[in-house]
PDB file of N, CA and C in Angstrom:
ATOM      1  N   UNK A   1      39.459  -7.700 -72.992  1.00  0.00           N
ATOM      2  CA  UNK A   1      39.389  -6.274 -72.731  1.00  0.00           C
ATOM      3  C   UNK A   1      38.046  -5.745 -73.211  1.00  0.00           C
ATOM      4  N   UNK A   2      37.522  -5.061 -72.378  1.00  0.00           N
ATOM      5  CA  UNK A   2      35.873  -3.791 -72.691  1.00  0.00           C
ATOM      6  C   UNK A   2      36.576  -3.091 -73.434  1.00  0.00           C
ATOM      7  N   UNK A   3      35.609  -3.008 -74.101  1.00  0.00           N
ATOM      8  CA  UNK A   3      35.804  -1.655 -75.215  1.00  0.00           C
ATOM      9  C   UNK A   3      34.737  -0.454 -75.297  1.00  0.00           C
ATOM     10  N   UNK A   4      34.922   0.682 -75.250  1.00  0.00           N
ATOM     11  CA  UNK A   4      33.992   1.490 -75.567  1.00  0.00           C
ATOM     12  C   UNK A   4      32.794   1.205 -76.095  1.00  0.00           C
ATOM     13  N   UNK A   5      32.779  -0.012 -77.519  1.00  0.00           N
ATOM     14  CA  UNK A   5      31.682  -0.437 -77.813  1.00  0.00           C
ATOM     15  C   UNK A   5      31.065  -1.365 -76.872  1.00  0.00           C
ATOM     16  N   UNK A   6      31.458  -2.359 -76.787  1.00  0.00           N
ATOM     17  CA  UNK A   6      30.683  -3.197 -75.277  1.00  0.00           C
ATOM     18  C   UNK A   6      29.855  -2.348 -73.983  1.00  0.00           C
ATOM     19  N   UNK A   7      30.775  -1.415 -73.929  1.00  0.00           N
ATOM     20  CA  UNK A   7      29.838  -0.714 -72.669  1.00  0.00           C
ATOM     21  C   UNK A   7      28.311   0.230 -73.448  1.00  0.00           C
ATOM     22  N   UNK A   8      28.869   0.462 -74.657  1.00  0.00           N
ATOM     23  CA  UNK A   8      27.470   1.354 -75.021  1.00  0.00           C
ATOM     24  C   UNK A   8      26.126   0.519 -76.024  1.00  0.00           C
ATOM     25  N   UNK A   9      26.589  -0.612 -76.165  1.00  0.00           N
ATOM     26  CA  UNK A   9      25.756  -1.930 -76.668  1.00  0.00           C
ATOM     27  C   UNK A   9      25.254  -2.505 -75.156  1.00  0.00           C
ATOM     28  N   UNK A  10      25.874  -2.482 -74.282  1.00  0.00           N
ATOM     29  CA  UNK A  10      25.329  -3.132 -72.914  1.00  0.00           C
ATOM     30  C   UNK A  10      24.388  -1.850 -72.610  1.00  0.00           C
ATOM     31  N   UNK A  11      24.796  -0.583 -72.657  1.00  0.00           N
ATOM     32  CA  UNK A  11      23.502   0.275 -71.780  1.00  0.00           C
ATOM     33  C   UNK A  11      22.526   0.390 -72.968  1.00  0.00           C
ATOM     34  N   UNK A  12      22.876   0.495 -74.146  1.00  0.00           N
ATOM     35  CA  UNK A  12      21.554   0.466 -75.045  1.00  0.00           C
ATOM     36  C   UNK A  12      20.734  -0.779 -75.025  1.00  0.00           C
ATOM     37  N   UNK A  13      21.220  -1.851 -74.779  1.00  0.00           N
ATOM     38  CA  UNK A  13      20.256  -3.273 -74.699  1.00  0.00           C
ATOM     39  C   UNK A  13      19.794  -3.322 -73.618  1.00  0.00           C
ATOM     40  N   UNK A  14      20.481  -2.917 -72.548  1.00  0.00           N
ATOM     41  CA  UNK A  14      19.807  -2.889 -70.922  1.00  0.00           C
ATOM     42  C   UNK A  14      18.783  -1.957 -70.906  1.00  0.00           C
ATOM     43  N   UNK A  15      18.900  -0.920 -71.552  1.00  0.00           N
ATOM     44  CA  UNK A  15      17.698   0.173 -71.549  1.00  0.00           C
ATOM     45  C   UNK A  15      16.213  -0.181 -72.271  1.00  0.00           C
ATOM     46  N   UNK A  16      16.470  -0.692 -73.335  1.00  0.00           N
ATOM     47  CA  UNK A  16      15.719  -1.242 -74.731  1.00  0.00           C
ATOM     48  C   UNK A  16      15.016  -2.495 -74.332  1.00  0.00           C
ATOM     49  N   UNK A  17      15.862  -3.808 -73.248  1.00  0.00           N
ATOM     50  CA  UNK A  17      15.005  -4.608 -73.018  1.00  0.00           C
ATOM     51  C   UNK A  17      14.387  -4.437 -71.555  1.00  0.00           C
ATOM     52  N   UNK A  18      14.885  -3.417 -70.992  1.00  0.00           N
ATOM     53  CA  UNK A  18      14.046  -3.091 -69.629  1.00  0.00           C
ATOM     54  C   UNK A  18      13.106  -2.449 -69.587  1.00  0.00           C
ATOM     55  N   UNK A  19      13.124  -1.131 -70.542  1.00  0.00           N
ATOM     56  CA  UNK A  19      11.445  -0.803 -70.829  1.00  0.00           C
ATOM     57  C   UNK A  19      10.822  -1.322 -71.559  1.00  0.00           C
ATOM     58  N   UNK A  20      11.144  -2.145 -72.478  1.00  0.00           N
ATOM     59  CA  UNK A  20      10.213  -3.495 -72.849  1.00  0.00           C
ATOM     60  C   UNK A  20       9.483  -4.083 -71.404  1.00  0.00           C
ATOM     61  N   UNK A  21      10.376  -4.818 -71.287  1.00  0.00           N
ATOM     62  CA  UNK A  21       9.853  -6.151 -69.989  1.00  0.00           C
ATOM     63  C   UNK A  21       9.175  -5.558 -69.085  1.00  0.00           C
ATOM     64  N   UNK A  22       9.445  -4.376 -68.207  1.00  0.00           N
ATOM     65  CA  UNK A  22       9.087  -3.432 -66.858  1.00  0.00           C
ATOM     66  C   UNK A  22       7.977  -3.195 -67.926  1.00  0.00           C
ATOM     67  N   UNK A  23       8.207  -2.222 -69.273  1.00  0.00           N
ATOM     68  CA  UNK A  23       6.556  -1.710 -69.778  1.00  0.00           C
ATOM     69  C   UNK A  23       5.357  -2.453 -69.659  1.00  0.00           C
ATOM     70  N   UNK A  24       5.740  -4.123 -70.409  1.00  0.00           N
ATOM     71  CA  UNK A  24       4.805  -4.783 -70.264  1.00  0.00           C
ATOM     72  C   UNK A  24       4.341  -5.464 -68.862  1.00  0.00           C
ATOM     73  N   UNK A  25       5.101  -5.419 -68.177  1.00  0.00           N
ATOM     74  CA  UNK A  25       4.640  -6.013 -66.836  1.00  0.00           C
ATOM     75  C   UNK A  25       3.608  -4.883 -66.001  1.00  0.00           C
ATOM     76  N   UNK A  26       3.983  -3.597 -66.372  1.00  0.00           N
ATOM     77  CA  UNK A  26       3.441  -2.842 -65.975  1.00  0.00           C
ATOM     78  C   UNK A  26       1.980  -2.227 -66.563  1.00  0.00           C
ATOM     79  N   UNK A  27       1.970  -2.595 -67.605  1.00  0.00           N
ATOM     80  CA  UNK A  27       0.961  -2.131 -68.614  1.00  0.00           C
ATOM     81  C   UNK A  27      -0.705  -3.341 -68.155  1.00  0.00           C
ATOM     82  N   UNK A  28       0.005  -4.864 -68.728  1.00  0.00           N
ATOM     83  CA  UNK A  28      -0.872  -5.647 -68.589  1.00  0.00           C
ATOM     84  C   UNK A  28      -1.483  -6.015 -67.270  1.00  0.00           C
ATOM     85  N   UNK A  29      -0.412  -5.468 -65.555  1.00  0.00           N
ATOM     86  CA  UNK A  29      -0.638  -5.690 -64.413  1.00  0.00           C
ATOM     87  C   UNK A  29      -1.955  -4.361 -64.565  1.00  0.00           C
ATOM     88  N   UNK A  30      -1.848  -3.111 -64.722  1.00  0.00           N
ATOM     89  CA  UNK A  30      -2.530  -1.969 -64.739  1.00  0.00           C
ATOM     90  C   UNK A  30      -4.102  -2.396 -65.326  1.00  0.00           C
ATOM     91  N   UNK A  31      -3.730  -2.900 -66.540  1.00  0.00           N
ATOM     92  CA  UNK A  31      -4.901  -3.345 -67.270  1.00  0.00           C
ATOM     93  C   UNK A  31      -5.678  -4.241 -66.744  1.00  0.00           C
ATOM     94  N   UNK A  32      -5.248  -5.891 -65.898  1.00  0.00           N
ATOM     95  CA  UNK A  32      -6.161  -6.510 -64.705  1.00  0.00           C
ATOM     96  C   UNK A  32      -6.699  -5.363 -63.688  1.00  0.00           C
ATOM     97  N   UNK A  33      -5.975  -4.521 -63.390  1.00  0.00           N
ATOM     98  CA  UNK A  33      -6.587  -4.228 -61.741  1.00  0.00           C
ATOM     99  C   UNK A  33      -7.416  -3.061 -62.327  1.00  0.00           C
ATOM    100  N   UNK A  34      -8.008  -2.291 -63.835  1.00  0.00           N
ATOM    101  CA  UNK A  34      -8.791  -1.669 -63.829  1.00  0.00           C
ATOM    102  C   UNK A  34      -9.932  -2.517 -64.196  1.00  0.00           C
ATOM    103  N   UNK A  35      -9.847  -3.568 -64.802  1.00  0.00           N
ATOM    104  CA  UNK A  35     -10.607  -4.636 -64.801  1.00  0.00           C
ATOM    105  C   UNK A  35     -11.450  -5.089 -63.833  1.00  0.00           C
ATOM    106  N   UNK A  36     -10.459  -4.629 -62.411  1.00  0.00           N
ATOM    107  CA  UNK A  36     -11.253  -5.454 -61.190  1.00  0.00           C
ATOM    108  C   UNK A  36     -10.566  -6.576 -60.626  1.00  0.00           C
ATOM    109  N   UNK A  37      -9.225  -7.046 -61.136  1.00  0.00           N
ATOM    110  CA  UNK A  37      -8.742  -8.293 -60.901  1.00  0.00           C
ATOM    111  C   UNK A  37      -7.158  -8.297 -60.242  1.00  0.00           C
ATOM    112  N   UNK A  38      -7.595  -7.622 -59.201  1.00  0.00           N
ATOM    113  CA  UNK A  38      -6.278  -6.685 -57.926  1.00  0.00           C
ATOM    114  C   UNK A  38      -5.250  -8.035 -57.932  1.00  0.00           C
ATOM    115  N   UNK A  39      -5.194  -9.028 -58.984  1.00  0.00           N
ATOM    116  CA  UNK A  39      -4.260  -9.798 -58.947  1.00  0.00           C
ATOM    117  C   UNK A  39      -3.347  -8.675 -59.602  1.00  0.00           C
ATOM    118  N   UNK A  40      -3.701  -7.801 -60.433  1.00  0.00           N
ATOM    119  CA  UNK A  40      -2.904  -7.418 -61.470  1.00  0.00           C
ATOM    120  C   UNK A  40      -1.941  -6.349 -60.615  1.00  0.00           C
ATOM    121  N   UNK A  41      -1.671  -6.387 -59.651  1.00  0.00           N
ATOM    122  CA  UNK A  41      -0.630  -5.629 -58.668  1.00  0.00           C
ATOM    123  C   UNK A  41       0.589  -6.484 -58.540  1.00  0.00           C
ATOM    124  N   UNK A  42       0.497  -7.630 -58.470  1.00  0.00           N
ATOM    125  CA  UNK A  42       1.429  -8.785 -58.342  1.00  0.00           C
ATOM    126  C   UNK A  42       2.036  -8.422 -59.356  1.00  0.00           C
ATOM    127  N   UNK A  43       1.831  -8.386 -60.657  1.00  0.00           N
ATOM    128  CA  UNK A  43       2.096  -7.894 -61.907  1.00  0.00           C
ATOM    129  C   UNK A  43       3.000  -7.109 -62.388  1.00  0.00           C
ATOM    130  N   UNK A  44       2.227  -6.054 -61.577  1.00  0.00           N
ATOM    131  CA  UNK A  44       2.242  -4.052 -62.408  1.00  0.00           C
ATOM    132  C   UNK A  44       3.926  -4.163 -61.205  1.00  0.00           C
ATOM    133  N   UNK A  45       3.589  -4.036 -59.828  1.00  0.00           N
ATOM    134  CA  UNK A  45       4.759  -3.614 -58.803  1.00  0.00           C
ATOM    135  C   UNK A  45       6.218  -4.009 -59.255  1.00  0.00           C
ATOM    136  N   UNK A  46       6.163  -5.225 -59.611  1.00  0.00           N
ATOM    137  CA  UNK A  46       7.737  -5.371 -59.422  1.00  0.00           C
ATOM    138  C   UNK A  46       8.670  -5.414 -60.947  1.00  0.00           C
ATOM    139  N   UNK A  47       7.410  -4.724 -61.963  1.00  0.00           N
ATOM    140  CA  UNK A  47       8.303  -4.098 -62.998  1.00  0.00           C
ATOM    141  C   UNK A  47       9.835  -3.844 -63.278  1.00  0.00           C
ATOM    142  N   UNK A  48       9.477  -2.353 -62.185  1.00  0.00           N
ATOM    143  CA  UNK A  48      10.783  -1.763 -62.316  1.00  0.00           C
ATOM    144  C   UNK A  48      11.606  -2.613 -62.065  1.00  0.00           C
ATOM    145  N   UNK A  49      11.734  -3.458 -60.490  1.00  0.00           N
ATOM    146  CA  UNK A  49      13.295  -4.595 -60.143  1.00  0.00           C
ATOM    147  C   UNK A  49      13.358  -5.611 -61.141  1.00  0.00           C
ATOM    148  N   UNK A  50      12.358  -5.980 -61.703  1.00  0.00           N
ATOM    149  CA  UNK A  50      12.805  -6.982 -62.597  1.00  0.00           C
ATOM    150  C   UNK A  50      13.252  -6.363 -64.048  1.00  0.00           C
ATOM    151  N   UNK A  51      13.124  -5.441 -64.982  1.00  0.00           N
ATOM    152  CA  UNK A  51      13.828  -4.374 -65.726  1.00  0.00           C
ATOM    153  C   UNK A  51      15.189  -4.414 -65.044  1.00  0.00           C
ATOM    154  N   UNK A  52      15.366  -3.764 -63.377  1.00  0.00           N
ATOM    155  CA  UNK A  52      16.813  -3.537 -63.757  1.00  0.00           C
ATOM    156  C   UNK A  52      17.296  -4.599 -63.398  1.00  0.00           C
ATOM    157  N   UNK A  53      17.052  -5.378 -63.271  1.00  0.00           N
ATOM    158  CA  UNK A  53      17.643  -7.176 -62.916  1.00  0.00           C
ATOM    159  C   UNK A  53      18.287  -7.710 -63.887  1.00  0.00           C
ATOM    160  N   UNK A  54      17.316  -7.457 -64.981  1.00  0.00           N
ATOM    161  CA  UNK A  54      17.433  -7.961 -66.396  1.00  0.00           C
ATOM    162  C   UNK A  54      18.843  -7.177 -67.072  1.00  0.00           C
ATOM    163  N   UNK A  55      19.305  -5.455 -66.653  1.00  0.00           N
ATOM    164  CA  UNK A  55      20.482  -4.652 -66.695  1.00  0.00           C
ATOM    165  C   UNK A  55      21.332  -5.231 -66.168  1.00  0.00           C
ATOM    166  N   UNK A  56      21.105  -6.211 -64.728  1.00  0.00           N
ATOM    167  CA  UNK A  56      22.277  -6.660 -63.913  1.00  0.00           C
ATOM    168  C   UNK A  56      22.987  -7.463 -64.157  1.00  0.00           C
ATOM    169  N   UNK A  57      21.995  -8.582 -64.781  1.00  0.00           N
ATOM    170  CA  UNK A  57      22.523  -9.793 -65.674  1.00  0.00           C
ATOM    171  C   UNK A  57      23.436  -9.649 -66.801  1.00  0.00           C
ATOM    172  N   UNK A  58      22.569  -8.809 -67.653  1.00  0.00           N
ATOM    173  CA  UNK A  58      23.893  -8.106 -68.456  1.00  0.00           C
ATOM    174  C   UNK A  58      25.087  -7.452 -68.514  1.00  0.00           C
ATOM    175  N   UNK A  59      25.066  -6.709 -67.495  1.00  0.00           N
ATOM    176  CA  UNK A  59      26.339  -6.072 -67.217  1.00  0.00           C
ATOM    177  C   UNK A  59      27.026  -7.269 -66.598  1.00  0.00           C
ATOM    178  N   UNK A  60      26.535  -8.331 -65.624  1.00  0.00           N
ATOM    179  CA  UNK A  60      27.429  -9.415 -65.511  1.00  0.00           C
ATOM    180  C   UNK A  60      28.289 -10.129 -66.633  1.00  0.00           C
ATOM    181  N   UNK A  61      27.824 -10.317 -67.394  1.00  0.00           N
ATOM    182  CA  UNK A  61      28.195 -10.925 -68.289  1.00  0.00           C
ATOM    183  C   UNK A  61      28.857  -9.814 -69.177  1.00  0.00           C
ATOM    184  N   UNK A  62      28.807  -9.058 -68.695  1.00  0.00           N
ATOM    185  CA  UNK A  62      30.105  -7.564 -69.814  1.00  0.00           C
ATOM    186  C   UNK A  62      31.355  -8.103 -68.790  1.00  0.00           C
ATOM    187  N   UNK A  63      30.931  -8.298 -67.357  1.00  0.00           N
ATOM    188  CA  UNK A  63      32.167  -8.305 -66.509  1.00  0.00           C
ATOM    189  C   UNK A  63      32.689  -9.410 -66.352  1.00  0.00           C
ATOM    190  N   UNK A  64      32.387 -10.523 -66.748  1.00  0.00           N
ATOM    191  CA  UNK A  64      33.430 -12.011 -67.226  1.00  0.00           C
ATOM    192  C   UNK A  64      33.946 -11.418 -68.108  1.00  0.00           C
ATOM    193  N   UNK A  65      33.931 -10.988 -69.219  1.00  0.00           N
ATOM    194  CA  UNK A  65      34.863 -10.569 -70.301  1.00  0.00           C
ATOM    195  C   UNK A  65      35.951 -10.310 -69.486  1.00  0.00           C
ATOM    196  N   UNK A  66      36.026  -9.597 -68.474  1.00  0.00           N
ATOM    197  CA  UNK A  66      37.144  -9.118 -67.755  1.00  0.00           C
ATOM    198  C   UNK A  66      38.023  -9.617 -66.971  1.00  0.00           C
ATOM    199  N   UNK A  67      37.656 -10.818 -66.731  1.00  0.00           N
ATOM    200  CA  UNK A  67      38.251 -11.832 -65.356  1.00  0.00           C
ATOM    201  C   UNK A  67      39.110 -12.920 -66.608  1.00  0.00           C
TER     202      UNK A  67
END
């Protein structure tokens, strides 16, 4: 059974390690392409989906608890 705590430990860690991961992907992609090194788009763009990817995974694994 979920418990109240599980769901608010899952959105605080999903939040906490997604603007981590998305920040830095986004930060260090930004930082190549003012550089000059338009690799750093590959980088910076797909931040955000991979942040909430990283939410999706987790909440998967809140939802085996349940099965």
């Amino acid at each position: 059974m979920v418990t109240r705590e599980d769901i608010l430990v899952l959105g605080l860690t999903a939040g906490v390690v997604g603007s981590l991961v998305g920040g830095l992907m986004f930060g260090i992609g930004m930082g190549l392409v003012v550089n000059g090194a338009h690799i750093g788009w590959l980088i910076a763009l797909p931040g955000a989906p991979v942040s909430g990817g990283l939410g999706w995974l987790l909440a998967r694994k809140l939802a085996k608890k349940l099965a």
